[in-house]
Protein backbone atom coordinates (compact mmCIF):
# COMPACT_ATOMS: atom_id res chain seq x y z
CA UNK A 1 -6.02 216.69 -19.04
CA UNK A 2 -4.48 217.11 -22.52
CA UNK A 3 -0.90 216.00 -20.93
CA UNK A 4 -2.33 212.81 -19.90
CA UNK A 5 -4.62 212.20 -23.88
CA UNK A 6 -1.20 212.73 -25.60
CA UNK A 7 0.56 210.07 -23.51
CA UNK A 8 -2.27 207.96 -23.56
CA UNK A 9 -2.19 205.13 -26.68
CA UNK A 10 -4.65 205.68 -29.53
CA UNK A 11 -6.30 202.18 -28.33
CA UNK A 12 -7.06 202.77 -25.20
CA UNK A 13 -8.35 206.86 -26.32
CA UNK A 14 -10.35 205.56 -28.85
CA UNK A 15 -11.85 202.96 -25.38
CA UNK A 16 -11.99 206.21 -23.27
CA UNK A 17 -14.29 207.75 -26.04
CA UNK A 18 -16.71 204.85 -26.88
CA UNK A 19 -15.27 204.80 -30.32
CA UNK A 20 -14.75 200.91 -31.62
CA UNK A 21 -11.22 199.47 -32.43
CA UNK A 22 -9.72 200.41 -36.15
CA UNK A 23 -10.48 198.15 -38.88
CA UNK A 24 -7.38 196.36 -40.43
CA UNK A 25 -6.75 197.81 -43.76
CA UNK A 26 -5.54 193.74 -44.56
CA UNK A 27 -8.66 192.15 -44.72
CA UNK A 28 -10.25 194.08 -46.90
CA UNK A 29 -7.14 193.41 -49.98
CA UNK A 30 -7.20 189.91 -49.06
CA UNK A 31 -11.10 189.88 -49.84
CA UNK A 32 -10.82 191.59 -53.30
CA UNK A 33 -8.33 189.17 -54.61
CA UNK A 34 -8.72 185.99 -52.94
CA UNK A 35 -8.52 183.90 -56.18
CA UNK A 36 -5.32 185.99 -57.98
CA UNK A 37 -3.43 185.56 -54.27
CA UNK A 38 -3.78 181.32 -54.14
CA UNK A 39 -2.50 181.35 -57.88
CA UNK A 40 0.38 183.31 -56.71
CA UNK A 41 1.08 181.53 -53.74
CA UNK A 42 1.14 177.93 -55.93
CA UNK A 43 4.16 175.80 -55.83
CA UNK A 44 3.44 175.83 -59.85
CA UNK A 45 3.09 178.81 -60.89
CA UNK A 46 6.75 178.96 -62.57
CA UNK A 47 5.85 175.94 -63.62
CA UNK A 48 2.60 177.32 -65.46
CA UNK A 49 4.75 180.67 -66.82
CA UNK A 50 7.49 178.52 -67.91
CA UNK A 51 5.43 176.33 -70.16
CA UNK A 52 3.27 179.62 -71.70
CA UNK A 53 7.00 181.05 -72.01
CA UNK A 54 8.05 177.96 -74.18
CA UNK A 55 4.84 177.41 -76.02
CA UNK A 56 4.99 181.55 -77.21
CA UNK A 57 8.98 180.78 -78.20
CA UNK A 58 7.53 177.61 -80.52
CA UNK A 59 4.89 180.00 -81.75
CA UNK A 60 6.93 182.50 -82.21
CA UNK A 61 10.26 180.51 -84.15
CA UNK A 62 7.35 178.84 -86.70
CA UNK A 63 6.07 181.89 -87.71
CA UNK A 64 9.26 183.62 -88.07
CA UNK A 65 10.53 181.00 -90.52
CA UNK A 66 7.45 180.35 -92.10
CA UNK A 67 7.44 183.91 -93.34
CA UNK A 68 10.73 184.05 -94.44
C-alpha cells in the first residue's frame, strides 16, 4: 500500500483522505495589499516619482544657495 501513496499525487491523497484542496498562498498577499499593488501597476507611476524627484531637486538647489 505505501508503494502505491508515494506514486500517488498529493491532490488526489489529500481526496483519498477526506482532507480539502490546499489554499493558494496568492490570495491571501493580494488581499493585504490590494491598494499599494494598483498604484504599482499604474501607467503613471514614473510619472508620479519623476515629478516628486524634480520637485525635491528644486527644493533641494533653493536651499542650498539660499544658505550659502
Amino acid at each position: 500500500m505505501h508503494a502505491s501513496i508515494s506514486s500517488m499525487g498529493e491532490a488526489k491523497r489529500r481526496k483519498e483522505q477526506g482532507l480539502p484542496p490546499k489554499e493558494k498562498k496568492r490570495e491571501k498577499i493580494e488581499e493585504k495589499s490590494n491598494l499599494l499593488s494598483k498604484f504599482f501597476k499604474s501607467p503613471r507611476f514614473g510619472l508620479y516619482l519623476g515629478a516628486v524627484f524634480i520637485i525635491y531637486l528644486i527644493y533641494d538647489a533653493i536651499r542650498f544657495y539660499t544658505h550659502g
